[in-house]
C-alpha atoms as a PDB file:
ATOM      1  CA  UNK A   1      17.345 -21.222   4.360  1.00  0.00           C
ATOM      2  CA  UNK A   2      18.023 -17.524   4.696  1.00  0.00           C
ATOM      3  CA  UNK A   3      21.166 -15.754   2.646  1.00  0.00           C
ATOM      4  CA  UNK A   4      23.936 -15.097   5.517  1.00  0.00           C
ATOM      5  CA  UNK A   5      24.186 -11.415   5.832  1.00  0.00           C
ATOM      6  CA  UNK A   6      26.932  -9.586   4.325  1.00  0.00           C
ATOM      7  CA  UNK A   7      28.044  -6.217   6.966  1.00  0.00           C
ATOM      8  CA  UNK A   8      27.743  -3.157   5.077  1.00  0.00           C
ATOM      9  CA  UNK A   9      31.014  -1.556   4.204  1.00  0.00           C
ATOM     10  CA  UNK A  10      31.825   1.803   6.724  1.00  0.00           C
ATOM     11  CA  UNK A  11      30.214   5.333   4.902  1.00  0.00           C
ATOM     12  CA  UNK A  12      33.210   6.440   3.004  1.00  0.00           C
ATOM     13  CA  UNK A  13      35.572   9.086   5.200  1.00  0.00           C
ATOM     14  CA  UNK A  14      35.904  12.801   3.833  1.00  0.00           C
ATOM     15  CA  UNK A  15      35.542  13.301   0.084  1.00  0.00           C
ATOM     16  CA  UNK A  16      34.192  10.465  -2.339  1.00  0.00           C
ATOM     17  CA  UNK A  17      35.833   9.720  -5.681  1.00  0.00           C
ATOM     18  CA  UNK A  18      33.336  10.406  -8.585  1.00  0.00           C
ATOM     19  CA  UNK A  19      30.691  12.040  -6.192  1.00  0.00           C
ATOM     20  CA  UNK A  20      30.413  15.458  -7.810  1.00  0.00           C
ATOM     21  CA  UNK A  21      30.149  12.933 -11.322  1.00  0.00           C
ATOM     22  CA  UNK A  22      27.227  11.241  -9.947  1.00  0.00           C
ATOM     23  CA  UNK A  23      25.029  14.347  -8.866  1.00  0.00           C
ATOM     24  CA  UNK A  24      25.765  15.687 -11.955  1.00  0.00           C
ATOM     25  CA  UNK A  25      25.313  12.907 -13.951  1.00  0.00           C
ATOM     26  CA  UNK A  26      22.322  11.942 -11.551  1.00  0.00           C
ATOM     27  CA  UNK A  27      20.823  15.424 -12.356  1.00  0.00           C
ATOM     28  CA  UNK A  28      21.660  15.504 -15.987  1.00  0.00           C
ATOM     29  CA  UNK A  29      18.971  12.375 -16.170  1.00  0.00           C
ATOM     30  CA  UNK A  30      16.370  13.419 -14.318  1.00  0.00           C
ATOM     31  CA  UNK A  31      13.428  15.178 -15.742  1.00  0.00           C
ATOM     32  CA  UNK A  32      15.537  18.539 -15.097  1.00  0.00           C
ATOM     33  CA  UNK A  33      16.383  18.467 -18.772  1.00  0.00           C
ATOM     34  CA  UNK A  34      13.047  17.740 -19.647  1.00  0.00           C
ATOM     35  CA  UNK A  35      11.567  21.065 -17.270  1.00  0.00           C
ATOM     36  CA  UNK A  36      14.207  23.170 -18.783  1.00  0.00           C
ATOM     37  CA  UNK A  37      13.496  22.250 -22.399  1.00  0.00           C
ATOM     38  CA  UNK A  38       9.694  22.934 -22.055  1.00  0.00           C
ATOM     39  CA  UNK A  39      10.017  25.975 -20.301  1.00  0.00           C
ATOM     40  CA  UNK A  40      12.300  28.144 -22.326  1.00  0.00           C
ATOM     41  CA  UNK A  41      11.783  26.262 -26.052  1.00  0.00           C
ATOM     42  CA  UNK A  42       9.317  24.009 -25.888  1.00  0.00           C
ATOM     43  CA  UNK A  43       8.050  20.362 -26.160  1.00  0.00           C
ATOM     44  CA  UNK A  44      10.491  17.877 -25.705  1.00  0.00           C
ATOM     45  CA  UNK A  45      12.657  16.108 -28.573  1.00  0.00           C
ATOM     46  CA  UNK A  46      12.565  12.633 -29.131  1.00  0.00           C
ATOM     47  CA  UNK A  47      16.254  13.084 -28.612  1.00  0.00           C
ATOM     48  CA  UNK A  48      16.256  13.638 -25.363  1.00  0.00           C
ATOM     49  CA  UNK A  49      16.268   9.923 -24.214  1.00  0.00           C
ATOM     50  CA  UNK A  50      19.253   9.307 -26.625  1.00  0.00           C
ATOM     51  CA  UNK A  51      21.327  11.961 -24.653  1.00  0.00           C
ATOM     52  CA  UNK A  52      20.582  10.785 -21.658  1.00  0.00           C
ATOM     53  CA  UNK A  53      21.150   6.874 -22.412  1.00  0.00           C
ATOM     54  CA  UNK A  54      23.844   7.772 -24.038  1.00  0.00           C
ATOM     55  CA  UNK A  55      25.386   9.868 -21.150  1.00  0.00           C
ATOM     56  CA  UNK A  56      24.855   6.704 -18.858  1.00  0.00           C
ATOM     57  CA  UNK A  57      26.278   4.439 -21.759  1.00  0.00           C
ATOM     58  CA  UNK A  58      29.394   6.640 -22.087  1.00  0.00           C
ATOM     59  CA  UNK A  59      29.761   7.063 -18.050  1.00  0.00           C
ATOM     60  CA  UNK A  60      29.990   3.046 -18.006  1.00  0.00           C
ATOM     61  CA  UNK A  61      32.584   2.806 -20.350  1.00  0.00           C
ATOM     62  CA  UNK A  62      34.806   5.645 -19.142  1.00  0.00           C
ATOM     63  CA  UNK A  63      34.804   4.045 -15.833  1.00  0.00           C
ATOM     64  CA  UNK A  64      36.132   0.866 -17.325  1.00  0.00           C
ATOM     65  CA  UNK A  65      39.550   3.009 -18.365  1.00  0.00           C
ATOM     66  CA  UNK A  66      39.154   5.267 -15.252  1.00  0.00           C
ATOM     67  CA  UNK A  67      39.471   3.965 -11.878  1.00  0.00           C
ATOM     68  CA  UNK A  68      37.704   6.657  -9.432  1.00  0.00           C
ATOM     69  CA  UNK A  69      34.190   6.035 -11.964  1.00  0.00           C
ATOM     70  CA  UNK A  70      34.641   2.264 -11.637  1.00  0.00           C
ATOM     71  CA  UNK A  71      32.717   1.978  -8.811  1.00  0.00           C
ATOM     72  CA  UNK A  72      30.172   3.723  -9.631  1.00  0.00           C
ATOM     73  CA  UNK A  73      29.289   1.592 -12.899  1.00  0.00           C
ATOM     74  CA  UNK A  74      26.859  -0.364 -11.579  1.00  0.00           C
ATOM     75  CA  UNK A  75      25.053   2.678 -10.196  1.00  0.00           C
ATOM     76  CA  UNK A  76      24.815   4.185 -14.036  1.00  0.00           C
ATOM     77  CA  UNK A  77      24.009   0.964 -15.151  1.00  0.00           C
ATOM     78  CA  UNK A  78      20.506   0.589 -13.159  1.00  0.00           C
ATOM     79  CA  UNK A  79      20.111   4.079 -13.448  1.00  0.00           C
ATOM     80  CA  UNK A  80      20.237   3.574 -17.641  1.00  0.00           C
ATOM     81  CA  UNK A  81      17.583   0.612 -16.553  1.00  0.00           C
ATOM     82  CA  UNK A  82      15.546   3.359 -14.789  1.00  0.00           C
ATOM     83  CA  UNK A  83      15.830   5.321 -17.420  1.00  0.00           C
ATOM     84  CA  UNK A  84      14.604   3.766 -20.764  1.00  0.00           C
ATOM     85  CA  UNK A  85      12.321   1.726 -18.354  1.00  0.00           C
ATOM     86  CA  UNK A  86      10.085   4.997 -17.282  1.00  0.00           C
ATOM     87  CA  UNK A  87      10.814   6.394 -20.964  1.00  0.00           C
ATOM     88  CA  UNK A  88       9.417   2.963 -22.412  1.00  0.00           C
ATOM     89  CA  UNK A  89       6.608   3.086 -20.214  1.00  0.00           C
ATOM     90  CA  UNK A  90       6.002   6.848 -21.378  1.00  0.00           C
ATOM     91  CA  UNK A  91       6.072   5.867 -25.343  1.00  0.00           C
ATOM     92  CA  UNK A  92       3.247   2.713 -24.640  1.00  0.00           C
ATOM     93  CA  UNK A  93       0.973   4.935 -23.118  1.00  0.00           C
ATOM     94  CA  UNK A  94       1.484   7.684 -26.168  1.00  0.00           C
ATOM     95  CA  UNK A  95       0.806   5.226 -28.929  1.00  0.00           C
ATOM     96  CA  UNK A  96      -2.669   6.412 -30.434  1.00  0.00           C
ATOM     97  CA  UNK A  97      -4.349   2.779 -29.808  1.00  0.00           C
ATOM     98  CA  UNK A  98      -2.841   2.436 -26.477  1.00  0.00           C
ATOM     99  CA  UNK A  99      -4.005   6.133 -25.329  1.00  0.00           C
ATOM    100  CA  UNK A 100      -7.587   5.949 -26.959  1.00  0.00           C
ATOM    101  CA  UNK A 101      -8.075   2.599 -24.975  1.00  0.00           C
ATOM    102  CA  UNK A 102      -6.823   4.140 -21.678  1.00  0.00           C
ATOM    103  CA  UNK A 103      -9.596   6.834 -22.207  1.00  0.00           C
ATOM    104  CA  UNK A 104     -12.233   4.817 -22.961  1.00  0.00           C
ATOM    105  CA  UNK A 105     -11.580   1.692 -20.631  1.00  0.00           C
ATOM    106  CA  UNK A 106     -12.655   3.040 -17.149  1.00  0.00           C
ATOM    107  CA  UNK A 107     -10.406   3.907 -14.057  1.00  0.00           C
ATOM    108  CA  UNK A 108      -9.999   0.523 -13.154  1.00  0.00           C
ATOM    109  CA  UNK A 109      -8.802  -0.805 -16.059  1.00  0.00           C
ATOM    110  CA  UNK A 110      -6.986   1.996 -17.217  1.00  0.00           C
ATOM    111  CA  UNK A 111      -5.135   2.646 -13.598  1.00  0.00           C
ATOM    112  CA  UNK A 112      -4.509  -1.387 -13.690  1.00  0.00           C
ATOM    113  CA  UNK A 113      -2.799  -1.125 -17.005  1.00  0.00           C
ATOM    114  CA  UNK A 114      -0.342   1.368 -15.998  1.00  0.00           C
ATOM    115  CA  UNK A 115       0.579  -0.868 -12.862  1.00  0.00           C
ATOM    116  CA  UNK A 116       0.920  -4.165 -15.179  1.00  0.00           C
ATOM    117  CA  UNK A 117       3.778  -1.470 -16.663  1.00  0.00           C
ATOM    118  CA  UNK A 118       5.161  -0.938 -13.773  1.00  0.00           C
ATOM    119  CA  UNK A 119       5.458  -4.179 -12.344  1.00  0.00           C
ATOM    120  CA  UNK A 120       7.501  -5.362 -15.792  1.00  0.00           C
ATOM    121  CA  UNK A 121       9.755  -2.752 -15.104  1.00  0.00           C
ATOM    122  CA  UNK A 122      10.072  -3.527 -11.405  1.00  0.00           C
ATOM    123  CA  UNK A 123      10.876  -7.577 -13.069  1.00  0.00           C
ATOM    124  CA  UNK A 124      13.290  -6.348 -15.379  1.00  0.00           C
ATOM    125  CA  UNK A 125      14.945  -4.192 -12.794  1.00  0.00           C
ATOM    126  CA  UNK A 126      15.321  -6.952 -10.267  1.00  0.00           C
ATOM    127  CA  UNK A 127      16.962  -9.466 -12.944  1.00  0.00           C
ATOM    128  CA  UNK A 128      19.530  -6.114 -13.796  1.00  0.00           C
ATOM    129  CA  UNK A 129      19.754  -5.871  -9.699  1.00  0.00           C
ATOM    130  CA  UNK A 130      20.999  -9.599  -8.926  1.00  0.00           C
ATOM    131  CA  UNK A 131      23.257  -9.229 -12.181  1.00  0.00           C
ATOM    132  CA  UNK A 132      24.928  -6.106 -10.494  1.00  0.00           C
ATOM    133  CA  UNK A 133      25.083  -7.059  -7.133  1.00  0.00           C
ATOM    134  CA  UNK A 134      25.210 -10.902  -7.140  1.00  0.00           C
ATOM    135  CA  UNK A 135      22.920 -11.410  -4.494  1.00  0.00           C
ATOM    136  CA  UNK A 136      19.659 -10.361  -3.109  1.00  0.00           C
ATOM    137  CA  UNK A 137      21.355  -8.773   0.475  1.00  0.00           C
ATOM    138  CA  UNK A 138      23.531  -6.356  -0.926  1.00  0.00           C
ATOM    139  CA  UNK A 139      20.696  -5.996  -3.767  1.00  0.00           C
ATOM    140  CA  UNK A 140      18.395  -4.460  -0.915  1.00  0.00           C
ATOM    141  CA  UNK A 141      16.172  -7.043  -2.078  1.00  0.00           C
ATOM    142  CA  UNK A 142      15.247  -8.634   1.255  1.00  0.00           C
ATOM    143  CA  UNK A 143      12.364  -7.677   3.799  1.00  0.00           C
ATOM    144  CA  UNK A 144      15.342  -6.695   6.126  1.00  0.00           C
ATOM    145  CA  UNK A 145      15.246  -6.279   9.647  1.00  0.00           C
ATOM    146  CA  UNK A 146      12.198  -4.440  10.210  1.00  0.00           C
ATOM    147  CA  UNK A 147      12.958  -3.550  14.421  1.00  0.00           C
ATOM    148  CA  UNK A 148      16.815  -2.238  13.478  1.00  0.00           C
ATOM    149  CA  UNK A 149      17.532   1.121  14.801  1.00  0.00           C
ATOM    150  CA  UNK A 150      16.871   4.377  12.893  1.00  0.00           C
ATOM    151  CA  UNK A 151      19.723   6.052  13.341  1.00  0.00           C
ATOM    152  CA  UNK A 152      19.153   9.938  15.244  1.00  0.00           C
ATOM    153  CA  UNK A 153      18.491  12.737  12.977  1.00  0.00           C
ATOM    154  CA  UNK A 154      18.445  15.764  15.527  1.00  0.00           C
ATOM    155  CA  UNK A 155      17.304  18.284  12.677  1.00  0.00           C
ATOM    156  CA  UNK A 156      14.198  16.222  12.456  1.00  0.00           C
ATOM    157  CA  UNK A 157      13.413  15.837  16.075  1.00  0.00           C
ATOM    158  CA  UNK A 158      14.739  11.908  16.140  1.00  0.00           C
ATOM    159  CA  UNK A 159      17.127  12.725  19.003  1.00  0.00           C
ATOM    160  CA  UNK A 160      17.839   9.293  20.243  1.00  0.00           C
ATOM    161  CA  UNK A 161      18.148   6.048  17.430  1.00  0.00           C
ATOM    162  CA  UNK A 162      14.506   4.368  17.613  1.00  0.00           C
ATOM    163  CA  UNK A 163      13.460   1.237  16.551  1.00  0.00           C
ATOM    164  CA  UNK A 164      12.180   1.132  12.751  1.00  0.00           C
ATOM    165  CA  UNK A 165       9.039  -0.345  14.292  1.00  0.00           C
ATOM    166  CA  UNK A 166       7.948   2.666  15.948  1.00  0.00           C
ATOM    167  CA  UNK A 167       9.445   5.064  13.304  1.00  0.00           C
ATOM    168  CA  UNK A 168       8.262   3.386  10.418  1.00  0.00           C
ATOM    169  CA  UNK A 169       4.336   3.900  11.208  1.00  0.00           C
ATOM    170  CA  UNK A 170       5.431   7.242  12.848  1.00  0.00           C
ATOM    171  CA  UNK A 171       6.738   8.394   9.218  1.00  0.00           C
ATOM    172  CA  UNK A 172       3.857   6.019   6.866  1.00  0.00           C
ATOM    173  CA  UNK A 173       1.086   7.804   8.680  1.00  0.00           C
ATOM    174  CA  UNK A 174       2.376  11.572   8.543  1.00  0.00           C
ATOM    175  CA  UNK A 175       3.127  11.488   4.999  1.00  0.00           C
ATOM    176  CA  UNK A 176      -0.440   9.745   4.501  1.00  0.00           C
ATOM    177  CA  UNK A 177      -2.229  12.328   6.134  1.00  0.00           C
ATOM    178  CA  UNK A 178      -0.090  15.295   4.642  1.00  0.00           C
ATOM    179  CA  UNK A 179      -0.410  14.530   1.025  1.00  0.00           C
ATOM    180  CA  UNK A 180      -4.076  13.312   1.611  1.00  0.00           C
ATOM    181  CA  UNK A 181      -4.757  17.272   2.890  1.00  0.00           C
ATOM    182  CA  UNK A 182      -2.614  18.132  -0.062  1.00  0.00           C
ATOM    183  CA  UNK A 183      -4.709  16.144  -2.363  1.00  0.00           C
ATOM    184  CA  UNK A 184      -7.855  17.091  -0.766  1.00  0.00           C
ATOM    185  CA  UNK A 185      -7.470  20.937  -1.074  1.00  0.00           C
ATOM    186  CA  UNK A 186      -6.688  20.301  -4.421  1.00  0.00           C
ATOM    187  CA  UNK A 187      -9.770  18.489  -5.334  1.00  0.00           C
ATOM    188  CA  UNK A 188     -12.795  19.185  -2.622  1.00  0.00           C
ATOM    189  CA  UNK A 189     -14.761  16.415  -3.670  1.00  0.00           C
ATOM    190  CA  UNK A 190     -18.796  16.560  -2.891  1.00  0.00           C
ATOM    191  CA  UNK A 191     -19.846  13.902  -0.244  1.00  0.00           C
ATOM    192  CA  UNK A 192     -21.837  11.993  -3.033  1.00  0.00           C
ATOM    193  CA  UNK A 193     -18.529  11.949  -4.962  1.00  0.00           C
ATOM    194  CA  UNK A 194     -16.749  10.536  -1.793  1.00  0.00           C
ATOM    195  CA  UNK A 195     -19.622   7.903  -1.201  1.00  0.00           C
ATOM    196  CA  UNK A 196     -19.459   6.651  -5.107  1.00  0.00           C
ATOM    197  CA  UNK A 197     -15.726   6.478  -4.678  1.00  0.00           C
ATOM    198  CA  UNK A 198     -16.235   3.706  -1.528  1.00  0.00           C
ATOM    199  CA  UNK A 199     -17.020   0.874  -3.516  1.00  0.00           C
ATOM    200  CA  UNK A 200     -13.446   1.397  -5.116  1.00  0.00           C
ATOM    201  CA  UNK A 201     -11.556   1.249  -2.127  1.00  0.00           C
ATOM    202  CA  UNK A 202     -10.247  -2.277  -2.586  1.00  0.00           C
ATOM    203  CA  UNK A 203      -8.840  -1.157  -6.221  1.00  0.00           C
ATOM    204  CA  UNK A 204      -7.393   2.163  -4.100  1.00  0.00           C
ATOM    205  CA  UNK A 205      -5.275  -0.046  -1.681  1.00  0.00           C
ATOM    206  CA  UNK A 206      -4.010  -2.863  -4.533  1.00  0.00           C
ATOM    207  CA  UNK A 207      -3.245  -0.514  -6.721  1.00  0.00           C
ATOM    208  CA  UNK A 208      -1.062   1.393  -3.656  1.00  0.00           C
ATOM    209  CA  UNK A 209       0.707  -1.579  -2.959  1.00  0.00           C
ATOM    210  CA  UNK A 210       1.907  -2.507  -6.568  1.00  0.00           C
ATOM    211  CA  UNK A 211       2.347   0.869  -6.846  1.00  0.00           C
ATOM    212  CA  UNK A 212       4.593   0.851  -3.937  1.00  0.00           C
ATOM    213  CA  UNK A 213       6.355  -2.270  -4.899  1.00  0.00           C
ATOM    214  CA  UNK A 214       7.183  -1.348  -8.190  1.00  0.00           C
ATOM    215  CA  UNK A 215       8.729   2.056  -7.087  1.00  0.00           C
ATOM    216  CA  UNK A 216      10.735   0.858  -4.437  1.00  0.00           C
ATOM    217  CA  UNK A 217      12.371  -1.275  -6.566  1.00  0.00           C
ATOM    218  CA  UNK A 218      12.863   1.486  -9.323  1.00  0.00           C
ATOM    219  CA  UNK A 219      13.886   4.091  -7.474  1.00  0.00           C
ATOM    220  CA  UNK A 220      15.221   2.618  -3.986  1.00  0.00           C
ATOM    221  CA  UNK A 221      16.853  -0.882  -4.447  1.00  0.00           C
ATOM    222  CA  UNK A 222      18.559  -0.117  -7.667  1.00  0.00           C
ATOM    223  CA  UNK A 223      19.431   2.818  -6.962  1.00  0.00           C
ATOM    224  CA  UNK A 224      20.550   2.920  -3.115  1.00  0.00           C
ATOM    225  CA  UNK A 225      21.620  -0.622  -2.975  1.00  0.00           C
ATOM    226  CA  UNK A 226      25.011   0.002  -5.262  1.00  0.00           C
ATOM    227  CA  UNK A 227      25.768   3.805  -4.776  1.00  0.00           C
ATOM    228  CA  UNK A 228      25.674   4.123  -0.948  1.00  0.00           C
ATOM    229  CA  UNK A 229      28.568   1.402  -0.794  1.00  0.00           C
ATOM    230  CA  UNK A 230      30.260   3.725  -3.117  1.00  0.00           C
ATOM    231  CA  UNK A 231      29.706   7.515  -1.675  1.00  0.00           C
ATOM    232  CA  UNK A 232      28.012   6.394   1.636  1.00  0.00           C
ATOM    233  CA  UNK A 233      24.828   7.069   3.180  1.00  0.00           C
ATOM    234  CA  UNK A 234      24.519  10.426   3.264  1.00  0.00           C
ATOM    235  CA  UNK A 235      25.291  11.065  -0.213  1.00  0.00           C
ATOM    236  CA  UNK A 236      23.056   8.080  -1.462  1.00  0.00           C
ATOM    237  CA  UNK A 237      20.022   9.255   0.588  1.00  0.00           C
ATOM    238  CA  UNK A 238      20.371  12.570  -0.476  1.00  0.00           C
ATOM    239  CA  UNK A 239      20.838  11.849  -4.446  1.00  0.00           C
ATOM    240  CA  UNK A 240      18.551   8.733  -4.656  1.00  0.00           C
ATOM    241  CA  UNK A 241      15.748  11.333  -3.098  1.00  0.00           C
ATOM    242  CA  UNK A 242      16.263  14.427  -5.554  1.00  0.00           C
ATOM    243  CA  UNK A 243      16.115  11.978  -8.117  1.00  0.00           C
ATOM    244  CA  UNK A 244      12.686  10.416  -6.433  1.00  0.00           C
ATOM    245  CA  UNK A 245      11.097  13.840  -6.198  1.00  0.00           C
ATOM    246  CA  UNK A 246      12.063  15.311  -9.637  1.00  0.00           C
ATOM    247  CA  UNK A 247      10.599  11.971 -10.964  1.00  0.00           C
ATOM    248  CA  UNK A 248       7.008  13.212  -9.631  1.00  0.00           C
ATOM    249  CA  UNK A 249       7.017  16.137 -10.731  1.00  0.00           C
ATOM    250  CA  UNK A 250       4.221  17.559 -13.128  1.00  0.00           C
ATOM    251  CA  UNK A 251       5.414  20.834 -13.714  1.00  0.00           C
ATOM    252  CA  UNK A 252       3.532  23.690 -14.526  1.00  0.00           C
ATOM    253  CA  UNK A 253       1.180  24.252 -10.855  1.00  0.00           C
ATOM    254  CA  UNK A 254       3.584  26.589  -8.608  1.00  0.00           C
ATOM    255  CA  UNK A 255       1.176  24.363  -5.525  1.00  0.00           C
ATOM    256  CA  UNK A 256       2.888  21.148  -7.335  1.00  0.00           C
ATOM    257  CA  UNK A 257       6.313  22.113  -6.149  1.00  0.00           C
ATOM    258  CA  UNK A 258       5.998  21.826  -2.241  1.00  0.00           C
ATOM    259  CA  UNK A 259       3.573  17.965  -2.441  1.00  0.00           C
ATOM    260  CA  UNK A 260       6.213  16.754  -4.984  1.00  0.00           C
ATOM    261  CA  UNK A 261       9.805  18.422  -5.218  1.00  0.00           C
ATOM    262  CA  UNK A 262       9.661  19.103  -1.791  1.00  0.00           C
ATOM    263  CA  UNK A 263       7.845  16.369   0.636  1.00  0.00           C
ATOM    264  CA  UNK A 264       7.906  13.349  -1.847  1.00  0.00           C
ATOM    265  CA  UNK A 265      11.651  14.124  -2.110  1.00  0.00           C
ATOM    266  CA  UNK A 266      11.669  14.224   1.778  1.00  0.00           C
ATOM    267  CA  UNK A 267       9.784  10.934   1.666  1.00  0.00           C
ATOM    268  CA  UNK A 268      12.316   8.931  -0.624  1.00  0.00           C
ATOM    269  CA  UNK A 269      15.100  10.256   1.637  1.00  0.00           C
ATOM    270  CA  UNK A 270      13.407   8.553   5.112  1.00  0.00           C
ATOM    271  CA  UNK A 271      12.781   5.387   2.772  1.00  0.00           C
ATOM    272  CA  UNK A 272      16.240   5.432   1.771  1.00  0.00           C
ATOM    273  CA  UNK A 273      17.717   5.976   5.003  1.00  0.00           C
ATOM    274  CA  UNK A 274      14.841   2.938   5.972  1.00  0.00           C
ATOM    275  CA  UNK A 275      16.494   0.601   3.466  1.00  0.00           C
ATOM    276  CA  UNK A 276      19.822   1.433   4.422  1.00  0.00           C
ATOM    277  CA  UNK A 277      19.153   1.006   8.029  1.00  0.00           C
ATOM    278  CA  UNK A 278      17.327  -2.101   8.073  1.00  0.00           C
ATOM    279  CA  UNK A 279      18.927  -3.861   4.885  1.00  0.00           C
ATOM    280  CA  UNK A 280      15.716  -4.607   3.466  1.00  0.00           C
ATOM    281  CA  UNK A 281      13.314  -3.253   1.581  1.00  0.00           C
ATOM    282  CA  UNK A 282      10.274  -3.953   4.539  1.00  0.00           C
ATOM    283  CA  UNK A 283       9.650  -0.657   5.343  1.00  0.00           C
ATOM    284  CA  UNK A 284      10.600   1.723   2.415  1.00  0.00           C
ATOM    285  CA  UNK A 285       7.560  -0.442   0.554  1.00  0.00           C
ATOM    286  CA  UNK A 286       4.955  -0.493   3.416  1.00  0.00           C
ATOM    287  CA  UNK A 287       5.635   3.306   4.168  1.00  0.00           C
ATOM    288  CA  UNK A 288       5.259   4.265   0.209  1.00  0.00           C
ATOM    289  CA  UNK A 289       1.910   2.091  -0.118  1.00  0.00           C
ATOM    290  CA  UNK A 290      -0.081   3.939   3.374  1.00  0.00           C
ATOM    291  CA  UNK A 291       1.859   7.301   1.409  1.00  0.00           C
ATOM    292  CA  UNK A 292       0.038   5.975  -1.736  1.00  0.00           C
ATOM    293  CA  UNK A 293      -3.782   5.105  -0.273  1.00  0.00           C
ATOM    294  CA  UNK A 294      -4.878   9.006  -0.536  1.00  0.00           C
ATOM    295  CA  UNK A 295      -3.332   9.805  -3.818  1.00  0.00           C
ATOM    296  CA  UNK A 296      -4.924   6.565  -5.433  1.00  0.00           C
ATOM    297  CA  UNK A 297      -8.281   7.208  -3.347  1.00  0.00           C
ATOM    298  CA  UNK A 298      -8.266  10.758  -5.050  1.00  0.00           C
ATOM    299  CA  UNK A 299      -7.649   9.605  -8.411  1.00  0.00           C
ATOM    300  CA  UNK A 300     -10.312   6.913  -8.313  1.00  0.00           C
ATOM    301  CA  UNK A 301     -12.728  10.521  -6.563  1.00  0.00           C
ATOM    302  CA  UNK A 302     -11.822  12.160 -10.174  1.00  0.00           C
ATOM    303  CA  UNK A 303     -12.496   9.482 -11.964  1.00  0.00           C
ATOM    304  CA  UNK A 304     -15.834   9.195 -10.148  1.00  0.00           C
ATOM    305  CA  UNK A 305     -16.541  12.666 -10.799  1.00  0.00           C
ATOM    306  CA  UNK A 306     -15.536  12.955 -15.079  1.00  0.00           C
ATOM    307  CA  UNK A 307     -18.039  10.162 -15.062  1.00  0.00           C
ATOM    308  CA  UNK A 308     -18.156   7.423 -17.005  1.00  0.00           C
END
C-alpha cells in the first residue's frame, strides 16, 4: 500500500519569519568559514566544528523560547546531522591508518570506502529525516511523481511548465556533458589512458549512483524537505543550492570556481526545484548520478594514470 499524499502547504506570501536567520545561519556552516580561515590565517582549527555545531545546537534551543525560529528547528536539526556527518567522514579518512590504507589500496577500493561512508551517513540521515518529519512524503523520501510538471522558469528558457519526464533527461544530460568538458580540459587524458580506464566503467557508474543516492539524501531531502514548508520554494531552492555548491568546493584553482560554486550550485537548485515539484526524490537522484558518470570516469582516468 502506498502512503496517501499529504498537499504541500502554499509558498509562504511576502516576507518569511526567520529567513534572513537561516541564510545566515545556513552560510555561517558552510565551508565559508573554513575558505576564510585558510585564506587569511591559515589551516583550520579543530574548533571550527564546535562553533558550528554549536551554532546549530544553540539555534534549536532558541527557537524553543522564540516562536518565528520554531519552525525552522527541524531544518537546523538535519543541517547539525549534515554537519558532524561530512565532518565525521572528514576525521576517518585523516586518521594515519585509515589514510595510509586509502593510498595503498587501489582506486577501487579506496573510492568504495569513501561511498560505504557515505551511504552510513545517508542511513543515519534518513532515521533523523522520519524522526523530523514523521513520514516518508513530507520527508521527500519517496520516488515521487516522476511526469509532474516543472513549473516555467522564463530566465532559463522553460517558458511553458513541462513534464519532469522530458525536463529531467533535458537537465541530467547537459550537466553530464558540461562538467565532463570541464573535467576533460582539466585532465587531457592519452587514448591508452582512456582505453585502460574501460574496464572500470562498471565501478564508474555504481559508484555514481551511491554517490548520487547518498547526496540527495544529505543535501536535498533533509534539507529541502523541512525548510521549503517553512520559507517556501524559492527561498529553499535557492539556500539548499549555495549550500550544495560551497560543499564542492576545493578551493585554491580560480578554474574550480565556475564547475563547482557556480554550475554544481545551479545543479542542486534544478534538483531541488525537481524534488519539490514532483514530491519525490526520482529525479533529483537519477539527474545527480548521469551528472556523476564523467567526474567518477575521470577519477578512475587519474587513477589509471598515477599507476598502481
Amino acid at each position: 500500500m502506498t502512503e496517501p499524499e499529504a498537499p504541500n502547504p502554499p509558498a509562504p506570501a511576502g516576507p518569511v519569519a526567520g529567513v534572513g536567520v537561516a541564510w545566515l545561519v545556513t552560510l555561517g556552516v558552510s565551508t565559508i568559514p573554513d575558505m576564510a580561515w585558510i585564506h587569511y590565517i591559515g589551516s583550520v582549527p579543530p574548533g571550527m566544528i564546535m562553533f558550528k555545531a554549536g551554532l546549530l545546537a544553540g539555534m534549536v534551543v532558541l527557537g524553543l523560547a522564540w516562536k518565528h525560529l520554531r519552525p525552522l528547528g527541524a531544518y537546523f536539526t538535519l543541517l547539525l546531522v549534515n554537519v558532524l556527518g561530512w565532518w565525521a567522514i572528514d576525521r576517518v579518512r585523516a586518521l594515519p591508518t585509515v589514510a595510509a590504507w586509502e593510498e595503498n589500496a587501489g582506486w577501487v577500493a579506496g573510492i568504495m570506502a569513501i561511498q560505504l561512508m557515505k551511504l552510513a551517513l545517508a542511513a543515519v540521515t534518513i532515521v533523523a529525516l522520519l524522526l523530523v518529519m514523521r513520514r516518508r512524503q513530507p520527508a521527500g523520501l519517496m520516488c515521487g511523481d516522476l511526469g509532474a510538471p516543472a513549473e516555467r522558469v522564463p530566465w532559463l528558457g522553460l517558458m511553458h511548465p513541462t513534464p519532469w519526464k522530458i525536463f529531467g533527461p533535458i537537465v541530467a544530460v547537459t550537466a553530464a556533458t558540461m562538467i565532463g568538458l570541464f573535467m576533460w580540459m582539466a585532465n587531457r587524458p592519452t587514448a591508452e589512458v582512456l582505453t585502460h580506464t574501460l574496464p572500470l566503467v562498471g565501478t564508474v557508474l555504481f559508484c555514481a549512483l551511491l554517490n548520487a543516492f547518498s547526496e540527495e539524501i544529505s543535501f536535498r531531502a533533509s534539507l529541502v524537505a523541512p525548510l521549503h514548508r517553512t520559507v517556501g520554494k524559492n527561498q529553499a531552492m535557492a539556500l539548499t543550492a549555495v549550500f550544495f555548491g560551497l560543499a564542492h568546493y576545493a578551493g585554491g584553482v580560480p578554474l574550480a570556481v565556475f564547475p563547482t560554486l557556480v554550475m554544481t550550485g545551479f545543479l542542486g537548485w534544478l534538483m531541488a526545484k525537481s524534488l519539490i515539484e514532483t514530491k519525490g526524490l526520482g529525479w533529483a537522484w537519477f539527474i545527480h548520478a548521469v551528472a556523476d558518470i564523467p567526474v567518477f570516469f575521470f577519477l578512475a582516468a587519474n587513477a589509471v594514470t598515477a599507476g598502481p
